[in-house]
C-alpha atoms as a PDB file:
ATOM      1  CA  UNK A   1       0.000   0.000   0.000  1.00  0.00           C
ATOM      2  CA  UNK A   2       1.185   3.354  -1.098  1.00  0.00           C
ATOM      3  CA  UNK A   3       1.554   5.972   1.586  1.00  0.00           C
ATOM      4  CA  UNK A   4      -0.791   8.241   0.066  1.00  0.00           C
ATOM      5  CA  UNK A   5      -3.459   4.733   0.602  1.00  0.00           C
ATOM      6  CA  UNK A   6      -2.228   4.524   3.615  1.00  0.00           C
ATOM      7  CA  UNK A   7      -2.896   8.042   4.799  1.00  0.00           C
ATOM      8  CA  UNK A   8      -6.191   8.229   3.376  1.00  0.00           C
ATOM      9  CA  UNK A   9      -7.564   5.005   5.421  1.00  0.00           C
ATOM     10  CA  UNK A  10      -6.276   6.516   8.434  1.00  0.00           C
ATOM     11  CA  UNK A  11      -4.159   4.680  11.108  1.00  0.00           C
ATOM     12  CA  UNK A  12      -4.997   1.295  11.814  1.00  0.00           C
ATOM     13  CA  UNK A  13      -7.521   0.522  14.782  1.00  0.00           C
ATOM     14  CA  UNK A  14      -5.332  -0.950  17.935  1.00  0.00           C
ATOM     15  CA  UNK A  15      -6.981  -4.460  17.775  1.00  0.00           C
ATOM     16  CA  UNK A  16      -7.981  -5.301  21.867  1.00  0.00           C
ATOM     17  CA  UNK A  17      -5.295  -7.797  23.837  1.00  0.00           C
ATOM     18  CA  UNK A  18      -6.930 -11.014  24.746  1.00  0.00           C
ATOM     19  CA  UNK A  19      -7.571  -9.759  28.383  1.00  0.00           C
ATOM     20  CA  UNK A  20      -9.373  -7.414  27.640  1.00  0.00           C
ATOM     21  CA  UNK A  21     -11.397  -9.360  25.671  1.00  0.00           C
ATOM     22  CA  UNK A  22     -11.367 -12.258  28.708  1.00  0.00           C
ATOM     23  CA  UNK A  23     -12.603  -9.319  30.918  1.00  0.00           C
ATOM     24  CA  UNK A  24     -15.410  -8.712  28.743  1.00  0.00           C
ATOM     25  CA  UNK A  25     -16.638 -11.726  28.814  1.00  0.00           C
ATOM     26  CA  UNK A  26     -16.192 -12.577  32.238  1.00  0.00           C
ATOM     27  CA  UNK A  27     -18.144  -9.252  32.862  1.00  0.00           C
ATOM     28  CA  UNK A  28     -21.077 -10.320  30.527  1.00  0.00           C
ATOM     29  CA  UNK A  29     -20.938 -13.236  32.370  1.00  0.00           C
ATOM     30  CA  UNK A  30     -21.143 -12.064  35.913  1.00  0.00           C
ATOM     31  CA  UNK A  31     -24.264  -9.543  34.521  1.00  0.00           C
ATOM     32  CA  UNK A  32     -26.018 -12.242  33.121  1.00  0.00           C
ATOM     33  CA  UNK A  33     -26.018 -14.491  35.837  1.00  0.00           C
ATOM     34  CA  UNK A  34     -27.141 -11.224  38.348  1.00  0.00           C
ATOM     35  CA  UNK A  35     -30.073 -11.190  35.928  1.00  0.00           C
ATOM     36  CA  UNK A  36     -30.925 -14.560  36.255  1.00  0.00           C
ATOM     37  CA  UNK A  37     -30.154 -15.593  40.209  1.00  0.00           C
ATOM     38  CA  UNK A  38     -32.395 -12.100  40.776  1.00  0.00           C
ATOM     39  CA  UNK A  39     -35.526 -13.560  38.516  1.00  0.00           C
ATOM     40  CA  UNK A  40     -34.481 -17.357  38.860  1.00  0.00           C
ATOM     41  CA  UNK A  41     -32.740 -18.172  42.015  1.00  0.00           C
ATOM     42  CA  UNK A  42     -29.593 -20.379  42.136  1.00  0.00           C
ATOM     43  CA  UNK A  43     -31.897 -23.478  41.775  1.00  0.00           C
ATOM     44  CA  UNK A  44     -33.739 -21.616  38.809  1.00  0.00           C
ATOM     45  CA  UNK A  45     -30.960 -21.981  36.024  1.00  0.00           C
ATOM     46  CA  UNK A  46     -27.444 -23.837  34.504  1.00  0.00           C
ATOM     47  CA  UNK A  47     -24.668 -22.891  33.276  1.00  0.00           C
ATOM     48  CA  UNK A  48     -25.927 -24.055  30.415  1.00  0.00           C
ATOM     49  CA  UNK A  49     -29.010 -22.307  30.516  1.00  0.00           C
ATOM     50  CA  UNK A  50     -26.740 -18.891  31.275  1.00  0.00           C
ATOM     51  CA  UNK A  51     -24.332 -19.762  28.658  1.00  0.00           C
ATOM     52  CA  UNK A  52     -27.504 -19.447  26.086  1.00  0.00           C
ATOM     53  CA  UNK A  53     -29.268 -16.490  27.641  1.00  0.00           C
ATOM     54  CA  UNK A  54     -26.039 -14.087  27.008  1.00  0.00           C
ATOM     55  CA  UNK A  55     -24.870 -15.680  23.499  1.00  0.00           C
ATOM     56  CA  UNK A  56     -21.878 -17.662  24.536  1.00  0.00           C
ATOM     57  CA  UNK A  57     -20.889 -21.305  24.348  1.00  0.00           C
ATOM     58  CA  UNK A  58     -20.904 -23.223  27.846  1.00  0.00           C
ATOM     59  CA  UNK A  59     -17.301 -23.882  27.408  1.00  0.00           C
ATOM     60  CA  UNK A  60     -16.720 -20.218  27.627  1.00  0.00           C
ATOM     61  CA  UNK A  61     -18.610 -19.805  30.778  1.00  0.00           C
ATOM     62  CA  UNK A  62     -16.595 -22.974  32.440  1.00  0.00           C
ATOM     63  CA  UNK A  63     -13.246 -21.463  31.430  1.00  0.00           C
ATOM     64  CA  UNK A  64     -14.281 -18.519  33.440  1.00  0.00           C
ATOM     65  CA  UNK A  65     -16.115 -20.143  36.442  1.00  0.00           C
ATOM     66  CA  UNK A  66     -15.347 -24.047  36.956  1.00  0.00           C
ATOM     67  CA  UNK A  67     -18.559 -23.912  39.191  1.00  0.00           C
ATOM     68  CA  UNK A  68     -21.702 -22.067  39.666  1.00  0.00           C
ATOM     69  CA  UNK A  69     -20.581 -21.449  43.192  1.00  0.00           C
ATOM     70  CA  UNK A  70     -17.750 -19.673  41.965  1.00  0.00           C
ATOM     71  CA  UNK A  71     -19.980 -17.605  40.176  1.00  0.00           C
ATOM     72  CA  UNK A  72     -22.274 -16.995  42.938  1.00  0.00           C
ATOM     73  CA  UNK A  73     -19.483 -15.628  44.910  1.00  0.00           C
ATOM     74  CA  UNK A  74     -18.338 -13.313  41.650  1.00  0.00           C
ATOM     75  CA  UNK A  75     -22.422 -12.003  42.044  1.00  0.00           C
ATOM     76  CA  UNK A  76     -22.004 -11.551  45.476  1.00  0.00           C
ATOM     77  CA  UNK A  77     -18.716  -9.328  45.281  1.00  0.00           C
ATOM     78  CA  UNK A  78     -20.782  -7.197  42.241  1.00  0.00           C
ATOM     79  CA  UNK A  79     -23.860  -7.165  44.316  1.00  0.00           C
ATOM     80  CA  UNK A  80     -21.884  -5.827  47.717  1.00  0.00           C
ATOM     81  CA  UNK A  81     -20.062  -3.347  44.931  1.00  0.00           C
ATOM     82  CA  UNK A  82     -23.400  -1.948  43.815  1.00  0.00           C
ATOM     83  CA  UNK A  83     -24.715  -1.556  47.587  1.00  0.00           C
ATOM     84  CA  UNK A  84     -21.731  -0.003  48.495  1.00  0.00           C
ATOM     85  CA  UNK A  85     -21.504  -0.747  52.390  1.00  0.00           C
ATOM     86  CA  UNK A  86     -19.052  -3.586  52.429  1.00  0.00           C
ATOM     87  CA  UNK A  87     -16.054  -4.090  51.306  1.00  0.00           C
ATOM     88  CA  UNK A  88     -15.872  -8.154  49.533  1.00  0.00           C
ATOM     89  CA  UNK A  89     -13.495  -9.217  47.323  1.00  0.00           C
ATOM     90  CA  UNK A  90     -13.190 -13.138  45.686  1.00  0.00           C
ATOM     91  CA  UNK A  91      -9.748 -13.834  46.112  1.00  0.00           C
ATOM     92  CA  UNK A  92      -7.983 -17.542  45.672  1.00  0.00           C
ATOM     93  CA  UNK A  93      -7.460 -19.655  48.341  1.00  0.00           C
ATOM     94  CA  UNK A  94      -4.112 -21.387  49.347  1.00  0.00           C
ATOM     95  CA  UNK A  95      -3.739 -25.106  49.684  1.00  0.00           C
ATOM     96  CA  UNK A  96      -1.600 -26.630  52.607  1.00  0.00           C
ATOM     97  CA  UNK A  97       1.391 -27.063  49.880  1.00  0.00           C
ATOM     98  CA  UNK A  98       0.814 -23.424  48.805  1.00  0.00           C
ATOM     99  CA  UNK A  99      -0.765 -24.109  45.329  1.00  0.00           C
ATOM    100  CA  UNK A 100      -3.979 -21.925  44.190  1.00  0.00           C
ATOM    101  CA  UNK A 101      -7.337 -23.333  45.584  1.00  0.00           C
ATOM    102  CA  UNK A 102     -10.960 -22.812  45.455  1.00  0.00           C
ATOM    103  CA  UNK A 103     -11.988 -18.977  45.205  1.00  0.00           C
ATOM    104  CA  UNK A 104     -13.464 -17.469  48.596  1.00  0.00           C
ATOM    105  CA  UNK A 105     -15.201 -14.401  49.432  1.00  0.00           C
ATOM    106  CA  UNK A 106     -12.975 -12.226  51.398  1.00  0.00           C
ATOM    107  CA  UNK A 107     -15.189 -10.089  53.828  1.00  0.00           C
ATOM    108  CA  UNK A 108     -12.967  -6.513  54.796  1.00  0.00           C
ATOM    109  CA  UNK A 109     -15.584  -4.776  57.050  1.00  0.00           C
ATOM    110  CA  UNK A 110     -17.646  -1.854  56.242  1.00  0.00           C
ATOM    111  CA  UNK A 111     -16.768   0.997  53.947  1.00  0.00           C
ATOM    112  CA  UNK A 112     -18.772   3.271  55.821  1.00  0.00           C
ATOM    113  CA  UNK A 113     -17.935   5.250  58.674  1.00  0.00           C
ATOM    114  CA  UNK A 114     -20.590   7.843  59.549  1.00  0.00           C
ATOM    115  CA  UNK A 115     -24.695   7.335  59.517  1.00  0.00           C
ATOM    116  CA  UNK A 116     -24.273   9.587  56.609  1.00  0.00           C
ATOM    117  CA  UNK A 117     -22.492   7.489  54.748  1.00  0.00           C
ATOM    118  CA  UNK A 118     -24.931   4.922  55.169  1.00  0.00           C
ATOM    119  CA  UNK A 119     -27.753   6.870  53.988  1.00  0.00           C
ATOM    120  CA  UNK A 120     -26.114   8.051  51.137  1.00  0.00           C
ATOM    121  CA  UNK A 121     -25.094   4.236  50.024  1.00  0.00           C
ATOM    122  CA  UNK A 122     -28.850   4.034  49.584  1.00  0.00           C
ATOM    123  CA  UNK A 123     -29.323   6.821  47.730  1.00  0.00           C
ATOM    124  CA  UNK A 124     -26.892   6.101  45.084  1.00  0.00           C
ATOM    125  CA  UNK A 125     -28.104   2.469  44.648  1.00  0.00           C
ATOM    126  CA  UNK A 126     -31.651   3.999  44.318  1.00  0.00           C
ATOM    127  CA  UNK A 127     -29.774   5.817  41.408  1.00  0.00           C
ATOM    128  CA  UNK A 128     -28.111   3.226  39.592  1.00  0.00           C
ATOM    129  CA  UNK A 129     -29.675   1.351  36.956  1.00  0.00           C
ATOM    130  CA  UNK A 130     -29.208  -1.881  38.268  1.00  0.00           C
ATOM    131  CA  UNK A 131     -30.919  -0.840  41.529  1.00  0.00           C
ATOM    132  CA  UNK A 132     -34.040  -2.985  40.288  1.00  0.00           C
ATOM    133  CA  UNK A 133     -32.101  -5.986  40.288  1.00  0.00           C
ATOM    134  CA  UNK A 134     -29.836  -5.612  42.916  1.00  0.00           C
ATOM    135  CA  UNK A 135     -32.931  -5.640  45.802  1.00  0.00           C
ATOM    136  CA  UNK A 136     -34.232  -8.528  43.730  1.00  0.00           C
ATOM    137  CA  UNK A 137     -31.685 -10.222  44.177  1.00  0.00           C
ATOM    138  CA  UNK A 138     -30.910  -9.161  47.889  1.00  0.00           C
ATOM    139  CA  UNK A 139     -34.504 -11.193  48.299  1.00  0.00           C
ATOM    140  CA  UNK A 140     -33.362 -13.910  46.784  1.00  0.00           C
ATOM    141  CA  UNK A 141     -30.383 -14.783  48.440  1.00  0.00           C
ATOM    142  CA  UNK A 142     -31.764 -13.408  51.714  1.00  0.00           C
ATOM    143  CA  UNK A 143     -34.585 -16.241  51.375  1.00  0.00           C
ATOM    144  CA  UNK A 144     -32.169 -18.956  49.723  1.00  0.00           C
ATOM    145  CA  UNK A 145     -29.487 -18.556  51.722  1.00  0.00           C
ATOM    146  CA  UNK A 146     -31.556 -20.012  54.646  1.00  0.00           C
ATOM    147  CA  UNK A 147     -30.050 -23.126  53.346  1.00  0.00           C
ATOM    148  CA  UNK A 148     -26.842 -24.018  54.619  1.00  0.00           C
ATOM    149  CA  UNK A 149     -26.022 -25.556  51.595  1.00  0.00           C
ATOM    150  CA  UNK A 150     -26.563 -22.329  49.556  1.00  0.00           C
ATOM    151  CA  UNK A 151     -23.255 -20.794  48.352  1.00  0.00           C
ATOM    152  CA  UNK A 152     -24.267 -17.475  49.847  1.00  0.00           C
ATOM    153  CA  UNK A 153     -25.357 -18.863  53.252  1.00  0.00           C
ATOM    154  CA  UNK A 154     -22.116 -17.785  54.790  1.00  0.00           C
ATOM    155  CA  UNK A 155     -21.866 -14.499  53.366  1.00  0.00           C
ATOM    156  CA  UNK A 156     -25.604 -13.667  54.132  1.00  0.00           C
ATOM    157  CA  UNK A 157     -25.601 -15.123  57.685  1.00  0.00           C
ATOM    158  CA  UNK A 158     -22.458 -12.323  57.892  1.00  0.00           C
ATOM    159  CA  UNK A 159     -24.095  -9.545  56.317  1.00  0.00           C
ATOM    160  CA  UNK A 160     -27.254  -9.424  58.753  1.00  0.00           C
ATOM    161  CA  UNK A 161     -25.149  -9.454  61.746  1.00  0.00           C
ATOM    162  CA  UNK A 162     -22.510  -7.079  60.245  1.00  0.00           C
ATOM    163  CA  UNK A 163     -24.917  -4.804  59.207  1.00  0.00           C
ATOM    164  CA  UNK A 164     -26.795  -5.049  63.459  1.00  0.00           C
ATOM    165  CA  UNK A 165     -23.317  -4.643  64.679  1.00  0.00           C
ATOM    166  CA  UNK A 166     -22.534  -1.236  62.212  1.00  0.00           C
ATOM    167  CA  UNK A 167     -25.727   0.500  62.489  1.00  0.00           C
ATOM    168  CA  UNK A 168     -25.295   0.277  66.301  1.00  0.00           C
ATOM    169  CA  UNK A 169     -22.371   1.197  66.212  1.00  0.00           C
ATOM    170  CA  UNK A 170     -22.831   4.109  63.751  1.00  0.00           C
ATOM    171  CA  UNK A 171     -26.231   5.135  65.925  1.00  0.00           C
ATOM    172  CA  UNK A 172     -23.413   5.685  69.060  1.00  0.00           C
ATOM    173  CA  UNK A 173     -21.774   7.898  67.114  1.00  0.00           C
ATOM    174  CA  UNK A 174     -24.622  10.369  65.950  1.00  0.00           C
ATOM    175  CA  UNK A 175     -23.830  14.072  67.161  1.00  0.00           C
ATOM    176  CA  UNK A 176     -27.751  14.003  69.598  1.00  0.00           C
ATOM    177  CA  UNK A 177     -26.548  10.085  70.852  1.00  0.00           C
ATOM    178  CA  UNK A 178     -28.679   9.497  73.810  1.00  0.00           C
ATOM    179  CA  UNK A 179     -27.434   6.313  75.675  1.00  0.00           C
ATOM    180  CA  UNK A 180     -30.518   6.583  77.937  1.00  0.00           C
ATOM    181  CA  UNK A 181     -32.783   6.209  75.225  1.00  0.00           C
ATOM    182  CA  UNK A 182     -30.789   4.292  72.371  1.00  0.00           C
ATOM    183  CA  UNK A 183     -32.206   3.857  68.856  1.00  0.00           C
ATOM    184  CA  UNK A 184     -33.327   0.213  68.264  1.00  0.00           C
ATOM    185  CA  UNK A 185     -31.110  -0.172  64.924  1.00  0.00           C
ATOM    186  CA  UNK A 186     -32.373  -3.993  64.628  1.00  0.00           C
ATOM    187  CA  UNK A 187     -35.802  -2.302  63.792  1.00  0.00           C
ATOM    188  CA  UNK A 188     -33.666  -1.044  60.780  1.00  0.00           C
ATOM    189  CA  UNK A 189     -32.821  -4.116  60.121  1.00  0.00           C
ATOM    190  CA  UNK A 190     -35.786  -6.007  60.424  1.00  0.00           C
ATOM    191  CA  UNK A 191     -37.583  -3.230  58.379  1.00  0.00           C
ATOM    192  CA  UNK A 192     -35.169  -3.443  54.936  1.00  0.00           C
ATOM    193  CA  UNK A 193     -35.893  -7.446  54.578  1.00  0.00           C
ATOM    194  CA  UNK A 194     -39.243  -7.288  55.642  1.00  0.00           C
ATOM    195  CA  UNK A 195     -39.735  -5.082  52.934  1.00  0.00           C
ATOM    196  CA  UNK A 196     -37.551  -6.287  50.477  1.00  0.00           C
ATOM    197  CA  UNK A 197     -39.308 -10.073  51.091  1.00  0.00           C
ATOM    198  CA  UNK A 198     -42.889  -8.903  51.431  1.00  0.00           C
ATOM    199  CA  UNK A 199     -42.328  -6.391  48.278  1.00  0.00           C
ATOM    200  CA  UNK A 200     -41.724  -9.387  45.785  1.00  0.00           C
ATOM    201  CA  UNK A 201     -44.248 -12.027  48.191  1.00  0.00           C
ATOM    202  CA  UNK A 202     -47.039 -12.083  44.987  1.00  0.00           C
ATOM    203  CA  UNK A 203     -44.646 -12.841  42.389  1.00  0.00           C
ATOM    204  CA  UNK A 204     -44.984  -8.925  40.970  1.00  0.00           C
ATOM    205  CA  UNK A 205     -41.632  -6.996  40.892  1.00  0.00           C
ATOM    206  CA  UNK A 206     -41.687  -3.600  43.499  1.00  0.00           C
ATOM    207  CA  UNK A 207     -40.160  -0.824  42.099  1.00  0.00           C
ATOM    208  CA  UNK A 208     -36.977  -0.651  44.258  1.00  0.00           C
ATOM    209  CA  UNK A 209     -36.622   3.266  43.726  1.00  0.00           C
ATOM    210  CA  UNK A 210     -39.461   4.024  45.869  1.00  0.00           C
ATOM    211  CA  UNK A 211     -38.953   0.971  48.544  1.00  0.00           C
ATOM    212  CA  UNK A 212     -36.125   2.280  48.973  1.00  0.00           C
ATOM    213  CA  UNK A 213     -36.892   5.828  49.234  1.00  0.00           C
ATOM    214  CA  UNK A 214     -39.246   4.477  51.756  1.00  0.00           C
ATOM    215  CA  UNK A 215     -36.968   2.785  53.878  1.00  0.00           C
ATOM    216  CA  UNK A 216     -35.282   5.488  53.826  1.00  0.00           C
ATOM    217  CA  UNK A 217     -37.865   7.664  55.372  1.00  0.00           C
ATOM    218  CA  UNK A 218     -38.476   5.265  58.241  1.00  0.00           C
ATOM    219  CA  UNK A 219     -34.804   5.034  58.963  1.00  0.00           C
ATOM    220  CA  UNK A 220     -34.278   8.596  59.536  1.00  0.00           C
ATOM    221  CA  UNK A 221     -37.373   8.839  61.567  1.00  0.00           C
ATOM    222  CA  UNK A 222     -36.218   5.944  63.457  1.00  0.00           C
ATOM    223  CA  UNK A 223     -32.815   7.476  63.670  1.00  0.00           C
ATOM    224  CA  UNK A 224     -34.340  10.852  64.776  1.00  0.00           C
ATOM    225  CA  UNK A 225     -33.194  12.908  62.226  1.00  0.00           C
ATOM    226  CA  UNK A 226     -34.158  16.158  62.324  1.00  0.00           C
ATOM    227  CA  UNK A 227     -34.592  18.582  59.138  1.00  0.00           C
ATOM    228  CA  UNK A 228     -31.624  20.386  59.718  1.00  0.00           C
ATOM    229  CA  UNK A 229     -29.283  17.742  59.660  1.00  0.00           C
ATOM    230  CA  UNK A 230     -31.342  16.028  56.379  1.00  0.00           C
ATOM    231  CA  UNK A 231     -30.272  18.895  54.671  1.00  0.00           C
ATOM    232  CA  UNK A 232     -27.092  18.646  55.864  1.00  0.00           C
ATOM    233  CA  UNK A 233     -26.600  15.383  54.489  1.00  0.00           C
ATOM    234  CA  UNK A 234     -27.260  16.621  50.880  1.00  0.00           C
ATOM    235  CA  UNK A 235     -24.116  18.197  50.883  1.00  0.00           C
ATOM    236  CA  UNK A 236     -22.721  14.923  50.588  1.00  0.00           C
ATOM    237  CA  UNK A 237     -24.650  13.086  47.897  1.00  0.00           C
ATOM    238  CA  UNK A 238     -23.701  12.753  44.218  1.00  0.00           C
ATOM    239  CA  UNK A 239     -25.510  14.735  41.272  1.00  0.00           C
ATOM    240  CA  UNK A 240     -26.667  11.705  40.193  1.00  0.00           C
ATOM    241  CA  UNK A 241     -28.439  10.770  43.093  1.00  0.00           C
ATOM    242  CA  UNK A 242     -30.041  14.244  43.974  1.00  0.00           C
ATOM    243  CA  UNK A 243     -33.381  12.756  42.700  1.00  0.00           C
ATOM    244  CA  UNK A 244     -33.415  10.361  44.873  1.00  0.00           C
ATOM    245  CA  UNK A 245     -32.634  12.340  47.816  1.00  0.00           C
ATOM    246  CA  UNK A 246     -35.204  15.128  47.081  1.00  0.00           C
ATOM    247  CA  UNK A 247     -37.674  11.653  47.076  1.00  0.00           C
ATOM    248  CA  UNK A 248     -36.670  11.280  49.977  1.00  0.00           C
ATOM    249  CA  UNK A 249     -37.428  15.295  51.631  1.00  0.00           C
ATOM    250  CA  UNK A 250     -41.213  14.691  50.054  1.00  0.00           C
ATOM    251  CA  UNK A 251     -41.605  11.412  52.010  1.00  0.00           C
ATOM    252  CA  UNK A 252     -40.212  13.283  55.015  1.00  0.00           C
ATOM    253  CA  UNK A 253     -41.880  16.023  55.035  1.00  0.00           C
ATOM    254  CA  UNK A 254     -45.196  14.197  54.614  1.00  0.00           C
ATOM    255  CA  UNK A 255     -44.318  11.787  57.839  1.00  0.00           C
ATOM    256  CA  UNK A 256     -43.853  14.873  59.943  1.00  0.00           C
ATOM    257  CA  UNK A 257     -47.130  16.759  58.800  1.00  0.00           C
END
């Protein structure tokens, strides 16, 4: 090709390394099996079955996840990722003789450190576009996980009492703390699954915006909020979870009038 071809076609696309492309896939992967634990359950669906939903052979799907608990555990980390109150990662395991083993969820604690913080998690997952599928899924694994046997017993069984043992502590730490008359944070608790599990009881999906816009409003009642420091807290939240958070003033304001 003459250089006066060459400069007409332009310079030649940089073709994508094959780990980029493996990260891709492995990606599509984890997505499409969010999608389908969330509407299907772990019990609902193959690999096989997953391999065909997002256009991929089954070998591809082994090669990246041997087992469809390893790919639970993948969901898992993207699920805590998208919730954004603790920190998971899926790391590789060590045998006795110091070769690679089965992948494990490592559990770091939470990434929040103010009641703040908390609130503002939920405000940015009732942002995201995968919010609908996320607290679908959170129902899921919260009612599946009753079984011992479920890959995402262990995590779950964690989570709940991680989540009691943060929200108390988290409550303590609240600027108008009164230790003689402490805020019951397991109602907080209790209240999120109770809505999550009744909200998809009939089959029908909830719209998880507004549950959790709702929960919302009952934690910071329950947490004694007052206006003031509501305000104050939208100092902290994203653009692109201002519409959420203004959601959340209107249900407020309502419960107070």
């Amino acid at each position: 090709m003459s250089e006066d071809e060459n400069s007409q076609t332009g310079p030649a696309r940089k073709k994508r390394g094959s780990y980029s492309v493996g990260r891709s896939t492995r990606t599509t992967i984890i997505r499409g099996a969010t999608q389908l634990l969330s509407m299907r359950g772990y019990y609902g669906f193959s690999l096989r079955d997953l391999a065909e939903e997002i256009g991929v052979s089954h070998p591809t799907v082994m090669y990246h996840f041997p087992t469809k608990d390893a790919l639970v555990l993948n969901v898992i980390e993207a699920f805590e990722e998208a919730f954004g109150i603790f920190d998971v990662e899926v790391v590789t395991a060590e045998t006795e003789d110091g070769t690679p083993g089965d992948p494990i969820l490592e559990e770091r604690g939470a990434k929040v450190s103010t009641m703040n913080e908390w609130i503002a998690a939920h405000l940015r997952l009732a942002a995201a576009p995968d919010n609908q599928v996320m607290t679908d899924l959170d129902r899921v694994f919260t009612v599946e996980s009753v079984n011992d046997s479920h890959p995402a017993h262990d995590h779950f069984s964690y989570r709940v009492d991680a989540m009691l043992q943060l929200l108390e502590k988290l409550a303590k730490e609240m600027p108008d703390y009164d230790p003689e008359n402490p805020v019951d944070t397991r109602r907080l608790v209790e209240r999120w699954y109770g809505m999550v599990i009744l909200g998809g009881w009939d089959g029908e999906r909830f719209d998880s915006r507004e549950l959790i816009i709702k929960y919302l409003a009952f934690a910071v009642r329950e947490l004694r909020y007052s206006a003031e420091q509501l305000l104050a807290l939208g100092s902290m939240i994203p653009r692109k979870a201002a519409a959420p958070f203004q959601q959340l003033l209107v249900e407020y304001s309502s419960a107070q009038n």
